[in-house]
PDB file of N, CA and C in Angstrom:
ATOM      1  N   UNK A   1      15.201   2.141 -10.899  1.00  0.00           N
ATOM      2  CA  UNK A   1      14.181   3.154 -10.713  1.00  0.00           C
ATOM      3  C   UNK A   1      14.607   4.126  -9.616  1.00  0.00           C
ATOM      4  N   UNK A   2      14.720   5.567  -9.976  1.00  0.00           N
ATOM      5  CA  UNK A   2      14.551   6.439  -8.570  1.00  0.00           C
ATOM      6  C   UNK A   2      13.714   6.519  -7.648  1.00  0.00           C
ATOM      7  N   UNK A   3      14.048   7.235  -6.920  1.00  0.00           N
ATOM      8  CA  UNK A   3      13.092   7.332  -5.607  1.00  0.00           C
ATOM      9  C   UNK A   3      11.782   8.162  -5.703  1.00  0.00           C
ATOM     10  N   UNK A   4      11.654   9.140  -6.633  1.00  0.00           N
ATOM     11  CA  UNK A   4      10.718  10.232  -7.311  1.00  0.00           C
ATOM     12  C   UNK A   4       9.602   8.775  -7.888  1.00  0.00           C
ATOM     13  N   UNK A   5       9.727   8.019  -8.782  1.00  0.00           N
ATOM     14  CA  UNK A   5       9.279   6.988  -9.656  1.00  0.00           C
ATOM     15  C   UNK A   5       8.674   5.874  -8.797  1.00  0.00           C
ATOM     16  N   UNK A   6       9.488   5.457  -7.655  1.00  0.00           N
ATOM     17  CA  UNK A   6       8.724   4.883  -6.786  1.00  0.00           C
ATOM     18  C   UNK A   6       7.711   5.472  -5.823  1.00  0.00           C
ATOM     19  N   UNK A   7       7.419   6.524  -5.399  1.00  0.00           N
ATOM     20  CA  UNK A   7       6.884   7.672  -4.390  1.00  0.00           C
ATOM     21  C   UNK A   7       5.789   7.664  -5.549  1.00  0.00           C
ATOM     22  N   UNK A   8       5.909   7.720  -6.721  1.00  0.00           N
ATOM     23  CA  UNK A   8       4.485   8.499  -7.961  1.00  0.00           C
ATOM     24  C   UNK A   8       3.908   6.764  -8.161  1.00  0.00           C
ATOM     25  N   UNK A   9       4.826   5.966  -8.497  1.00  0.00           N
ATOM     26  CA  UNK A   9       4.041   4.731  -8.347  1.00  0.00           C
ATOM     27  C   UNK A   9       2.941   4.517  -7.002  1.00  0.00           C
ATOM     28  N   UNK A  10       3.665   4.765  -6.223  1.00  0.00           N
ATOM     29  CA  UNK A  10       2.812   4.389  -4.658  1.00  0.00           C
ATOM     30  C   UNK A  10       1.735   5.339  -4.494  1.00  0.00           C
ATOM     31  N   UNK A  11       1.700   5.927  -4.937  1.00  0.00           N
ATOM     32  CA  UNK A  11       0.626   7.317  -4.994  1.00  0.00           C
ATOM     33  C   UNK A  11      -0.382   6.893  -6.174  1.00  0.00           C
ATOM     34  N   UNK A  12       0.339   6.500  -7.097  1.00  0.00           N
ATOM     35  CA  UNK A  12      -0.918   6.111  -8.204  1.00  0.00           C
ATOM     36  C   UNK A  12      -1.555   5.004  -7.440  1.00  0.00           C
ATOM     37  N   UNK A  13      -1.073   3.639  -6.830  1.00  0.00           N
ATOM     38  CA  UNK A  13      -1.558   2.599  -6.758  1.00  0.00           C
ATOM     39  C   UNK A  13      -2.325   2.985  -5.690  1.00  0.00           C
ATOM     40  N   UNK A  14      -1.917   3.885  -4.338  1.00  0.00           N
ATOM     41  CA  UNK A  14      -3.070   3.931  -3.663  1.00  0.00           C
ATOM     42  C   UNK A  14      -4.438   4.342  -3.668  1.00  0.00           C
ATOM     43  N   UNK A  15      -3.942   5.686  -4.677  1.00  0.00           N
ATOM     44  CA  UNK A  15      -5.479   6.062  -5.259  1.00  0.00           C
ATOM     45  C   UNK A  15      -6.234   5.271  -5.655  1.00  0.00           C
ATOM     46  N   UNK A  16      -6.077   4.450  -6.530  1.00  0.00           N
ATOM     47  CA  UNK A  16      -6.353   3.201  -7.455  1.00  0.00           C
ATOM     48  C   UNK A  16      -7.368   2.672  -6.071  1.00  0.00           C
ATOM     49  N   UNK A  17      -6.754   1.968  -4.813  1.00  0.00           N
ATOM     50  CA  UNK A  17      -7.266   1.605  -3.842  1.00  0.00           C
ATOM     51  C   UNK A  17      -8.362   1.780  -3.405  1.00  0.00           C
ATOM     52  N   UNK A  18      -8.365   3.567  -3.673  1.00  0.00           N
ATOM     53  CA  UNK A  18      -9.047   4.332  -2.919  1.00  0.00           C
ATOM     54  C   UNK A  18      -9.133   4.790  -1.582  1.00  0.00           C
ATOM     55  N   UNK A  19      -7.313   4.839  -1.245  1.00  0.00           N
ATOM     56  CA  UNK A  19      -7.016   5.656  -0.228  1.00  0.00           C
ATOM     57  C   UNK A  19      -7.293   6.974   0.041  1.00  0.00           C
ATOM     58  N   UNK A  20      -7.513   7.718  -0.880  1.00  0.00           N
ATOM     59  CA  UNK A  20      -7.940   9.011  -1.248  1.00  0.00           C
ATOM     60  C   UNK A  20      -9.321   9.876  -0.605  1.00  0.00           C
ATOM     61  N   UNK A  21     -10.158   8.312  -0.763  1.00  0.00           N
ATOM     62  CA  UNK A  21     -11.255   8.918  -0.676  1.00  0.00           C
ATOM     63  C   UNK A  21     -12.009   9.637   1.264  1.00  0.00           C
ATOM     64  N   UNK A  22     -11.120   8.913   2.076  1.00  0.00           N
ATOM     65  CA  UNK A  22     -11.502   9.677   3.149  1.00  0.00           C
ATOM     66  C   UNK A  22     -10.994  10.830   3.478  1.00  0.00           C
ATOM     67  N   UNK A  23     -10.307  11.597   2.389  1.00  0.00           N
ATOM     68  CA  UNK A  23      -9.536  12.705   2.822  1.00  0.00           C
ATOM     69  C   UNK A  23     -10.836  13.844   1.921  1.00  0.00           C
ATOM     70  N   UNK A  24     -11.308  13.440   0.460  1.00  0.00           N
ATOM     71  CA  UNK A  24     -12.081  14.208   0.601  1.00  0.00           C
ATOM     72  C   UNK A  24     -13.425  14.016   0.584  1.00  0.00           C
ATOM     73  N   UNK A  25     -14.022  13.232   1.628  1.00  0.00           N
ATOM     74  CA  UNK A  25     -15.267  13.452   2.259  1.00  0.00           C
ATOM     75  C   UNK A  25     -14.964  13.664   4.000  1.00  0.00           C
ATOM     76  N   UNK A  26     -13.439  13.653   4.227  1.00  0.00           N
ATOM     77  CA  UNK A  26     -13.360  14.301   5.235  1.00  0.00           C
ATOM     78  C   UNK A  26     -13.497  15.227   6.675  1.00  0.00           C
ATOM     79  N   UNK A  27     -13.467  16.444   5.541  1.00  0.00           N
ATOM     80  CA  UNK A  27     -13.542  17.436   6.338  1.00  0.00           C
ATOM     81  C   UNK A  27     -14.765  17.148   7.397  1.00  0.00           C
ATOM     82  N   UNK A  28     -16.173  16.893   7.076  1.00  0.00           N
ATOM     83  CA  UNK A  28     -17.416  16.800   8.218  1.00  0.00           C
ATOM     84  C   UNK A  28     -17.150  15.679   8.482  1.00  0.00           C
ATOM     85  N   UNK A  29     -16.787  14.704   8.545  1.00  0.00           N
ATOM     86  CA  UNK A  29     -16.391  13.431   9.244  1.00  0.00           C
ATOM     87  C   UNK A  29     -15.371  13.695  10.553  1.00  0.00           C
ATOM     88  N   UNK A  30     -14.373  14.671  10.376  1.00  0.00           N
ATOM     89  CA  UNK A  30     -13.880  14.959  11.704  1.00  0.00           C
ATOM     90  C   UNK A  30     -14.499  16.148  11.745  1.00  0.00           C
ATOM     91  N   UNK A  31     -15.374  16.876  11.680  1.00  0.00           N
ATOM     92  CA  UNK A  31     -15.935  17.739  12.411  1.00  0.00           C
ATOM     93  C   UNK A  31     -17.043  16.908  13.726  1.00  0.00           C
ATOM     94  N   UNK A  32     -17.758  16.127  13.245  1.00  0.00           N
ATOM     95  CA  UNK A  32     -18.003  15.575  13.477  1.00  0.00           C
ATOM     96  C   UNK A  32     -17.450  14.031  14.868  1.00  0.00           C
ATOM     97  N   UNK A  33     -16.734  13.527  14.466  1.00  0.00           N
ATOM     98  CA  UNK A  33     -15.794  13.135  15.690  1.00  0.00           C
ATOM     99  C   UNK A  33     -15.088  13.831  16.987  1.00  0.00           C
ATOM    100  N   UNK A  34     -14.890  15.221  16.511  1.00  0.00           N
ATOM    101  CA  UNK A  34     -13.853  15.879  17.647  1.00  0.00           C
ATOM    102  C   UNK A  34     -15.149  16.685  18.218  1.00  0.00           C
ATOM    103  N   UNK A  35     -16.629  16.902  17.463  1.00  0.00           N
ATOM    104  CA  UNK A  35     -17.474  17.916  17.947  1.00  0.00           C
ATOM    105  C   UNK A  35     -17.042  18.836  18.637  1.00  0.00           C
ATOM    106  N   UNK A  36     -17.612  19.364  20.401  1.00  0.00           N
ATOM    107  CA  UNK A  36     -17.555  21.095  20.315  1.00  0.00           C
ATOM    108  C   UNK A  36     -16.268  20.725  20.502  1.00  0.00           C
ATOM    109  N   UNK A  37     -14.847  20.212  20.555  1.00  0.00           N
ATOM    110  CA  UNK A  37     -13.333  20.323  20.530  1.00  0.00           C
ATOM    111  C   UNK A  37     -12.899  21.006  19.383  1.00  0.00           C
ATOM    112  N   UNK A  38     -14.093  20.889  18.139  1.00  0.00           N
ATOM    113  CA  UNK A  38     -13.279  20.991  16.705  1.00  0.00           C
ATOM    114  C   UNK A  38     -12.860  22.679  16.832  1.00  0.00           C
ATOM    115  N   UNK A  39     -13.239  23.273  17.265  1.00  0.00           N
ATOM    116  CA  UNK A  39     -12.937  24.855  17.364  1.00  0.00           C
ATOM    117  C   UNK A  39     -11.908  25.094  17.673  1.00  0.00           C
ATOM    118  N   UNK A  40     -12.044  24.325  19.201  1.00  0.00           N
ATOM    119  CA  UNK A  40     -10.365  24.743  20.028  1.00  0.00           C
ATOM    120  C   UNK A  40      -9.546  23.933  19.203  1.00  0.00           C
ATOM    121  N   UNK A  41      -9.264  23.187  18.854  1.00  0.00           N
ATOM    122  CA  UNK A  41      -8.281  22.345  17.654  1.00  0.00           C
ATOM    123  C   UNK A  41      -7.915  23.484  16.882  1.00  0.00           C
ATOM    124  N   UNK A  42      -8.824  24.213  15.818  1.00  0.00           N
ATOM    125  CA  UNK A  42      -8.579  24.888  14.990  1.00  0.00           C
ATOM    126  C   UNK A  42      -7.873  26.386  15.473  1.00  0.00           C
ATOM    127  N   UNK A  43      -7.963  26.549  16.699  1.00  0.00           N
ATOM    128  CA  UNK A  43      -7.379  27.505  17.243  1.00  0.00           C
ATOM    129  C   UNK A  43      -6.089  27.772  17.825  1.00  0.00           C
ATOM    130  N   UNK A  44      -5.812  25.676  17.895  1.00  0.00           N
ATOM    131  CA  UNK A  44      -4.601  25.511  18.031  1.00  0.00           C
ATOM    132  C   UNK A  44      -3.985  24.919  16.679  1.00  0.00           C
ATOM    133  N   UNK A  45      -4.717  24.828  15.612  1.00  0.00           N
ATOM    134  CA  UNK A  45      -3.784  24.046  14.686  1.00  0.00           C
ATOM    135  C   UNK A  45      -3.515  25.741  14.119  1.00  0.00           C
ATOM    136  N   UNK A  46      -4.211  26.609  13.736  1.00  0.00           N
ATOM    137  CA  UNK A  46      -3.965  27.974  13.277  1.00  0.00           C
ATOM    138  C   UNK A  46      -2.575  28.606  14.515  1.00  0.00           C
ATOM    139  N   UNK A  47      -2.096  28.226  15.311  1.00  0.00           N
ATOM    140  CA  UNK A  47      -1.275  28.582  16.210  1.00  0.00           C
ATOM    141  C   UNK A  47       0.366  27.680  16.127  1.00  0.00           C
ATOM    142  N   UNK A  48      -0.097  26.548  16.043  1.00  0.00           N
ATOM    143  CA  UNK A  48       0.956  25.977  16.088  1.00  0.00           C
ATOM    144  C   UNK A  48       1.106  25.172  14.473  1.00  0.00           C
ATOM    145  N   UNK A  49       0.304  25.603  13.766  1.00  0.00           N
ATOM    146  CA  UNK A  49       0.671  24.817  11.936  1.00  0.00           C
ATOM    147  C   UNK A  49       0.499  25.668  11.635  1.00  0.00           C
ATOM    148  N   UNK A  50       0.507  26.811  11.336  1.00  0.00           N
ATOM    149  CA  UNK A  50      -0.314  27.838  10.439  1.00  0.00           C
ATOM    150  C   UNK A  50       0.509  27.557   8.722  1.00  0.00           C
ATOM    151  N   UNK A  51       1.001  26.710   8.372  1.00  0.00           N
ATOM    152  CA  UNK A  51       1.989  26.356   7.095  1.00  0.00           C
ATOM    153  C   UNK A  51       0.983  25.359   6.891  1.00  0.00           C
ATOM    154  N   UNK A  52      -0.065  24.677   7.520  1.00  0.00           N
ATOM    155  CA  UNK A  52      -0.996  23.374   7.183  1.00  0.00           C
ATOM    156  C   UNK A  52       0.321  21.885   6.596  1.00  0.00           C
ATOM    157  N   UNK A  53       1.495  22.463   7.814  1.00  0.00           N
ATOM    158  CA  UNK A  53       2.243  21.164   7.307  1.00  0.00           C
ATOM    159  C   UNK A  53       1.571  19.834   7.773  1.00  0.00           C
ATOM    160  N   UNK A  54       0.813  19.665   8.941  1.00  0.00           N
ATOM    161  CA  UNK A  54       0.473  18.510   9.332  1.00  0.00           C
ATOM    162  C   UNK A  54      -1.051  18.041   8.350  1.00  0.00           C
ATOM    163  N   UNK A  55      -1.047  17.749   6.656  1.00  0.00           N
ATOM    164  CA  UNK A  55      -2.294  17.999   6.595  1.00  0.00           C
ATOM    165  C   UNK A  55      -2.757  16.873   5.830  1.00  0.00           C
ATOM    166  N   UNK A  56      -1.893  15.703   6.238  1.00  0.00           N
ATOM    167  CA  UNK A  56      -2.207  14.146   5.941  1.00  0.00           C
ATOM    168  C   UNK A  56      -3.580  13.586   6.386  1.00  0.00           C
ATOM    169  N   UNK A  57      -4.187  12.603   6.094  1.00  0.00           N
ATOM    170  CA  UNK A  57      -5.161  12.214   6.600  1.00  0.00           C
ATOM    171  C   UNK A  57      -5.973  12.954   6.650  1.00  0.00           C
ATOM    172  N   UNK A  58      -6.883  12.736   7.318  1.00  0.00           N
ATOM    173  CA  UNK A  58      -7.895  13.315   8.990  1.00  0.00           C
ATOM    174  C   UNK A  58      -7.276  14.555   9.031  1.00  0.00           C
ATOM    175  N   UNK A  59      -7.620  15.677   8.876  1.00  0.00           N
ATOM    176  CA  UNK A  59      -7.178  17.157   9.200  1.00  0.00           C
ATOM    177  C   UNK A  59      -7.934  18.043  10.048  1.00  0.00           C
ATOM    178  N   UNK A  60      -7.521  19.043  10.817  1.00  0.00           N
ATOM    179  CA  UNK A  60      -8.401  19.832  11.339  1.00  0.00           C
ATOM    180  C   UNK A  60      -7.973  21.058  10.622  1.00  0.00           C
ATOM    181  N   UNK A  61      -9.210  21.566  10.100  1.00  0.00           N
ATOM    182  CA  UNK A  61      -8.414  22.755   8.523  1.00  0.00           C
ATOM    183  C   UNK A  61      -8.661  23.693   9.431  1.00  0.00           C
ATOM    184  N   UNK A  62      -7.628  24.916   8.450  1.00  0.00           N
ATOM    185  CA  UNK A  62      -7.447  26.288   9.544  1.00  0.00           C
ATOM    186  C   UNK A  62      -8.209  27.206   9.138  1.00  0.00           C
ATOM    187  N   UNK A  63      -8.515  28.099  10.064  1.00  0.00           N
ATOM    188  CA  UNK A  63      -9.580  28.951  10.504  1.00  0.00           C
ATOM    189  C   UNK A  63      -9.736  29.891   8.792  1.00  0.00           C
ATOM    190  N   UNK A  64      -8.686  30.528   8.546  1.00  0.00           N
ATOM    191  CA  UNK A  64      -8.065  31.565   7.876  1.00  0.00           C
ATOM    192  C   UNK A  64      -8.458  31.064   6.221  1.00  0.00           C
TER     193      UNK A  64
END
């Protein structure tokens, strides 16, 4: 098996899990945790990610 085949396996099975699901009920769940921080976050993730490469998990989404 390639490496593509194992990566789509592991992705199916986690969904399956339901790893998935805190990413999208998310977003107000860390709004919520970081409260009045969540702004300045977003002011620095729009500064220093503006590509939304860091956008695993738990995200602080950008302004834009």
């Amino acid at each position: 098996m390639g490496p593509q085949l194992l990566r789509g396996d592991r992705a199916l099975r986690d969904r399956e899990r339901g790893a998935e699901l805190p990413q999208r009920r998310g977003g107000q769940r860390v709004r919520v945790a970081y409260d009045e921080n969540y702004e300045r976050l977003q002011e620095h993730k729009d500064e220093y990610d503006p590509d939304n490469i860091f956008r695993v998990n738990q995200n602080i989404e950008l302004t834009n």
